[in-house]
Protein backbone atom coordinates (compact mmCIF):
# COMPACT_ATOMS: atom_id res chain seq x y z
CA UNK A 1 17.79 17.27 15.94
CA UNK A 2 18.03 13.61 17.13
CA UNK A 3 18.44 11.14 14.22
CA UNK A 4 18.63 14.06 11.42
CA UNK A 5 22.50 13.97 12.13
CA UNK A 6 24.70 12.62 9.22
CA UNK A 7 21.25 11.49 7.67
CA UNK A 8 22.27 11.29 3.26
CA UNK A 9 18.87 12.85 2.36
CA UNK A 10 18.48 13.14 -1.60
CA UNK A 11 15.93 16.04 -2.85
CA UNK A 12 14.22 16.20 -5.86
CA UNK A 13 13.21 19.83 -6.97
CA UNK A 14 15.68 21.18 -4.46
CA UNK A 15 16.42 24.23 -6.62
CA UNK A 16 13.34 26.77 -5.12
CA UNK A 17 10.24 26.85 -2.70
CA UNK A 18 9.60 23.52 -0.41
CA UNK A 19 12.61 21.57 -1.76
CA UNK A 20 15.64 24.24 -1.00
CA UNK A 21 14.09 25.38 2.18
CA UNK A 22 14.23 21.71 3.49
CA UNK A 23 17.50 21.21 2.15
CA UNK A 24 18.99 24.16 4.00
CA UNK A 25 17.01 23.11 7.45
CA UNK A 26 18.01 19.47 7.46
CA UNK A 27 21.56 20.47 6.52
CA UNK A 28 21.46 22.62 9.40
CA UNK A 29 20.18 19.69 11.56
CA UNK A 30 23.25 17.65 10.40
CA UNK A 31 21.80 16.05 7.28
CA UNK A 32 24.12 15.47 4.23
CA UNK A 33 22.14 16.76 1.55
CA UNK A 34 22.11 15.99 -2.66
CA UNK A 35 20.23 18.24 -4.59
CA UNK A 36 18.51 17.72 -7.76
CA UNK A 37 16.25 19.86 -10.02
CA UNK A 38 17.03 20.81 -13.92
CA UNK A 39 18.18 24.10 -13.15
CA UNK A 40 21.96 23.56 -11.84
CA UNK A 41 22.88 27.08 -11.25
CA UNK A 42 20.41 27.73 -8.41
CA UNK A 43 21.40 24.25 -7.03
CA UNK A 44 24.89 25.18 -7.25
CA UNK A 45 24.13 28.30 -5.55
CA UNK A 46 22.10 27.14 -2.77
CA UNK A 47 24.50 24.30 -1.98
CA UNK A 48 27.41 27.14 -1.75
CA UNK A 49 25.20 28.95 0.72
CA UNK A 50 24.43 25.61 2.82
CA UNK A 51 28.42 25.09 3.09
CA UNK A 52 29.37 28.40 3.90
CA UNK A 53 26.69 27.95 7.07
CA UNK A 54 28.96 24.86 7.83
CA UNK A 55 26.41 22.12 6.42
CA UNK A 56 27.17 19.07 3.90
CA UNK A 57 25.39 18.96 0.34
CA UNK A 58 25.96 18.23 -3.44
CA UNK A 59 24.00 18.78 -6.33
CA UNK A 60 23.18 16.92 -9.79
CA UNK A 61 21.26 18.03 -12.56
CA UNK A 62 17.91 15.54 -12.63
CA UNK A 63 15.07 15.27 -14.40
CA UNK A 64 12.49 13.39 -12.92
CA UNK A 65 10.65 12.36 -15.35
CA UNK A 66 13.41 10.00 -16.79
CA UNK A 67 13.75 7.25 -15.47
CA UNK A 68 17.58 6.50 -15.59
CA UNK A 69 18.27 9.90 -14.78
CA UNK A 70 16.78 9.46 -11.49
CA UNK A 71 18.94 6.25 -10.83
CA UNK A 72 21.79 8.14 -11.83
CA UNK A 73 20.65 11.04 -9.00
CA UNK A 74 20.08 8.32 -6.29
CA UNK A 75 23.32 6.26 -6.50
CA UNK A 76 25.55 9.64 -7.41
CA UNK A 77 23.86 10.38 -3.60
CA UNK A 78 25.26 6.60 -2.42
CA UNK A 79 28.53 6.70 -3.62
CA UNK A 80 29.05 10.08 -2.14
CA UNK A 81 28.30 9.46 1.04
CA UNK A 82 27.62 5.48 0.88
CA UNK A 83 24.08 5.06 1.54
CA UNK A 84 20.55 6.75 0.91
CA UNK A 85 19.12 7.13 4.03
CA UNK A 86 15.60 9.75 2.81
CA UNK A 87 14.71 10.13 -0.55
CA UNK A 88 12.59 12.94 -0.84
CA UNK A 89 9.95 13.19 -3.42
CA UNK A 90 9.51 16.45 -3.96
CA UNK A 91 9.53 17.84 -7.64
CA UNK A 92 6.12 18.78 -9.18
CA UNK A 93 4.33 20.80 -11.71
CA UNK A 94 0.85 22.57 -11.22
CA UNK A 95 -0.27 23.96 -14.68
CA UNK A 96 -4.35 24.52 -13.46
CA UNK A 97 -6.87 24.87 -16.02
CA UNK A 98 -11.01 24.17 -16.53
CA UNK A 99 -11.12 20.61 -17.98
CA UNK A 100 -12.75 22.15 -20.86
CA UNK A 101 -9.78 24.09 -22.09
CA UNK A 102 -8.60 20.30 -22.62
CA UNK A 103 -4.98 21.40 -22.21
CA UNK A 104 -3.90 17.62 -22.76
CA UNK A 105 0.03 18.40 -23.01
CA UNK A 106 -0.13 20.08 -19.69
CA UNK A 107 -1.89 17.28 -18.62
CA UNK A 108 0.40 14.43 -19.66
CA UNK A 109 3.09 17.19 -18.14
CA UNK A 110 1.69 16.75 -14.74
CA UNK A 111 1.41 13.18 -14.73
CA UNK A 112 4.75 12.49 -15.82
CA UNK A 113 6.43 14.83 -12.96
CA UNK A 114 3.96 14.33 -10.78
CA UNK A 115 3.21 10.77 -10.46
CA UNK A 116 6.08 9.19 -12.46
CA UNK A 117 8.69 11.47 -10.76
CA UNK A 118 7.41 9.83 -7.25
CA UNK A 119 7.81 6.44 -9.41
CA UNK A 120 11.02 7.08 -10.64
CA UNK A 121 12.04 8.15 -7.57
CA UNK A 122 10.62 4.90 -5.18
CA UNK A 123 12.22 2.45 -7.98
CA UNK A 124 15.51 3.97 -7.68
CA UNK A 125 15.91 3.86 -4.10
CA UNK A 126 13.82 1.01 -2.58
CA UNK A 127 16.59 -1.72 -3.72
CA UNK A 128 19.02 0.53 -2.30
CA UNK A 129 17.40 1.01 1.01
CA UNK A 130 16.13 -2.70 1.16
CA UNK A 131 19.71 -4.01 0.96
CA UNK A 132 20.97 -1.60 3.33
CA UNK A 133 18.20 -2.55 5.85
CA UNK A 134 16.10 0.72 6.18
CA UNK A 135 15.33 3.87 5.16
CA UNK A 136 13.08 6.64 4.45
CA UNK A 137 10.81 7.89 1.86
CA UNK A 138 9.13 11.49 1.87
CA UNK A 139 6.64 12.30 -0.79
CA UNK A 140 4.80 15.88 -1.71
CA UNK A 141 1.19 15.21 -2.09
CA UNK A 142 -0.59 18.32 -1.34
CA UNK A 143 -4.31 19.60 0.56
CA UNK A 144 -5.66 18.67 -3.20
CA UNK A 145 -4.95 14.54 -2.72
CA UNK A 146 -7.99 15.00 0.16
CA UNK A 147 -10.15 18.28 -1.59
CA UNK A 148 -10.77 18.88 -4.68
CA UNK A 149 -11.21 22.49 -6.50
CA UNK A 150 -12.43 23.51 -9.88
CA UNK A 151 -9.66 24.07 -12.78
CA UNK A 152 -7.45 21.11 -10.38
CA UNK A 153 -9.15 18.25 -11.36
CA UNK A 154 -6.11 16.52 -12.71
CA UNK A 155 -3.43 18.22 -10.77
CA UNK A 156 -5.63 16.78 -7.70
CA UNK A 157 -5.53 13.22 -9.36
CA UNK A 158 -2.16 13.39 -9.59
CA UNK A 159 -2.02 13.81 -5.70
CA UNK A 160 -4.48 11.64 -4.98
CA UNK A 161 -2.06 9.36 -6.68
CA UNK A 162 0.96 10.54 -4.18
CA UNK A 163 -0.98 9.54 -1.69
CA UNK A 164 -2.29 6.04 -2.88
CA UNK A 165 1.61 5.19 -4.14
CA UNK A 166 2.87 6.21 -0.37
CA UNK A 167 0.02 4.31 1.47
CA UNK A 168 0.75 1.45 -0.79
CA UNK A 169 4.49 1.64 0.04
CA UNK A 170 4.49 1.62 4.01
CA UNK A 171 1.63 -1.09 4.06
CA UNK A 172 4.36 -3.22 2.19
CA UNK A 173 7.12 -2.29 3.83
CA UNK A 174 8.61 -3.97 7.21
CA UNK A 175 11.66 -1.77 7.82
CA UNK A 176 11.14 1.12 5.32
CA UNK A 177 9.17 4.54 7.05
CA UNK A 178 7.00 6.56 4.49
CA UNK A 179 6.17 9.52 4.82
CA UNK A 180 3.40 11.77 2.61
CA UNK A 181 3.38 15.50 3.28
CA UNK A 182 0.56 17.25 2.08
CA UNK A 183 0.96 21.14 1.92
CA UNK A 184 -2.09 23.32 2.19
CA UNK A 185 -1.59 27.38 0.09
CA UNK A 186 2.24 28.02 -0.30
CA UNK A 187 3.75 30.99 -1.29
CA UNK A 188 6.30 28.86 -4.07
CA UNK A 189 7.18 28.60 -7.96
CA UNK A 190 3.81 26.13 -7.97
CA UNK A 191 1.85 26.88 -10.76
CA UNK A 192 4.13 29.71 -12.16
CA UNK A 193 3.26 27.80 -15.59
CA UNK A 194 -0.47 27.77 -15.50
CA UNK A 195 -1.69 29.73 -18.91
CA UNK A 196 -5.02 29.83 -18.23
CA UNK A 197 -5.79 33.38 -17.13
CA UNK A 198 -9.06 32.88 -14.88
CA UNK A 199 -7.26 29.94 -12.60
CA UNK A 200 -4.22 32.09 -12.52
CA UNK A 201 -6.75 34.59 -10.67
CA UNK A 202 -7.88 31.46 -8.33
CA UNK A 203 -4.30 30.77 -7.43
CA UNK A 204 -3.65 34.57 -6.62
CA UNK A 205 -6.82 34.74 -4.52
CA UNK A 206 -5.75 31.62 -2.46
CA UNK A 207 -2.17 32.69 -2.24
CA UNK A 208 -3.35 35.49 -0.07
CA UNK A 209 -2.99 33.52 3.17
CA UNK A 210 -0.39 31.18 2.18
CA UNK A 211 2.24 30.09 4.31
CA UNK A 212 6.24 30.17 3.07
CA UNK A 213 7.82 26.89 2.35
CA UNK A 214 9.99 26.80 6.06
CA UNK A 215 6.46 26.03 7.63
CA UNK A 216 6.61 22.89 5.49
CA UNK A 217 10.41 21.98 5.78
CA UNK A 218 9.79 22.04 9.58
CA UNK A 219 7.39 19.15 8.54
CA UNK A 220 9.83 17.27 6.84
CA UNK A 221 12.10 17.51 9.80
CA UNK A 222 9.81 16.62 12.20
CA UNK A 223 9.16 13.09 10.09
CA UNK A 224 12.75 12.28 9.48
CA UNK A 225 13.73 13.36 13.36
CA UNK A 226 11.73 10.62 14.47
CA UNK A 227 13.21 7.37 16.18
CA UNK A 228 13.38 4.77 13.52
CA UNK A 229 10.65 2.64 14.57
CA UNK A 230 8.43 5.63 14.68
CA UNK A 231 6.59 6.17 10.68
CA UNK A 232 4.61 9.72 10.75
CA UNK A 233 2.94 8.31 7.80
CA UNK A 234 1.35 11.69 6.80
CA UNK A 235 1.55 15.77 7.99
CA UNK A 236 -1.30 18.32 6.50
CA UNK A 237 0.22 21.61 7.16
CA UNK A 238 -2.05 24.37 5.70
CA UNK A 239 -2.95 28.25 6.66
CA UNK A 240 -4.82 28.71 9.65
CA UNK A 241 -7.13 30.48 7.50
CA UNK A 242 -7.62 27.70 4.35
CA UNK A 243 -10.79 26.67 4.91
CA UNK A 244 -10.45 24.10 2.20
């Protein structure tokens, strides 16, 4: 697609769901893409499948939630290819629970990936992109940074955050697109961790109309397609049927 070709696009939790599907369409569009996510031998197998349909990408172990390691992820994309074009926000965690259960670690868990990822992530690449005169920041929000639900109070905090930090970001940027995508019910890995049994129910009962994570990579190409003077600043893409 126009202005997707030889795009460096870097992808935080690239290793399943929203973050490998995008990887494999944008590469398909042209886009040289770096993977990152903790678990190296999916990303080393989804990069092999990527080349073998012709397409660029590399991979890195990365956790987001440190901060260095995230530099390290950014510039390993830049001195592969020589620039950072998108940096794609992508990895998060969605443990739900009542606020009641007061399951504070998972808390702190979601607000480290969650928000400081996206921090981590926007400090690592903005001086890069500055210097280099423009660039491209995606961000994964989600339907909860606009509704919230019982047992996702804080997971929707956290998004609401996404979406603040992005809004925040284009208003002070000049040459610098942002982008936040906010998925609706997707059938992913997303809240494979949540131990409380009555919101695992919830997430079961919502996951019966969920879309599959290419309806949301064909979001993220649609933003980074764009001419560069065009910002989509934000996509919803949700089931037909979520009413929420």
């Amino acid at each position: 697609m126009m202005n997707v070709e030889n795009k460096v696009i870097a992808i935080t939790g690239a290793s399943s769901g929203i973050g490998e599907a995008s990887a494999k369409l944008l590469a398909e569009n042209g886009a040289k893409v770096v993977l990152g996510a903790r678990r190296t031998e999916k990303l080393e197998t989804i990069v092999e499948e990527i080349r073998k349909q012709g397409g660029t990408a590399e991979f890195k172990a990365l956790d987001v939630t440190d901060r260095e390691d995230v530099k390290a992820f950014i510039h390993f994309a830049k001195d592969k290819f020589g620039r950072v074009d998108v940096i794609f926000n992508n990895a998060g965690v969605m443990p739900l629970s009542p606020m009641n259960a007061l399951k504070v670690e998972e808390w702190d868990h979601m607000i480290s990936v969650n928000i400081h990822g996206v921090l981590n992530g926007i400090a690592a690449g903005l001086p890069i992109m500055e210097a280099q005169g423009g660039g491209q920041f995606i961000n994964t929000a989600s339907i909860g940074a606009h509704v919230v639900a019982p047992t996702a109070a804080v997971y929707c905090a956290t998004k609401y955050a996404v979406w603040a930090l992005s809004e925040g970001l284009r208003q002070e940027s000049n040459n610098i697109r942002v982008t936040t995508i906010s998925p609706g019910v997707v059938e992913t890995e997303l809240g494979s961790d949540i131990t409380d049994d009555a919101s695992k129910g919830f997430l079961q009962e919502l996951r019966k109309t969920a879309l599959t994570s290419d309806a949301i990579a064909r979001a993220v190409l649609y933003a980074v397609s764009q001419p560069d003077d065009v910002d989509v600043n934000e996509v919803i893409v949700r089931p037909i049927r979520q009413m929420m």
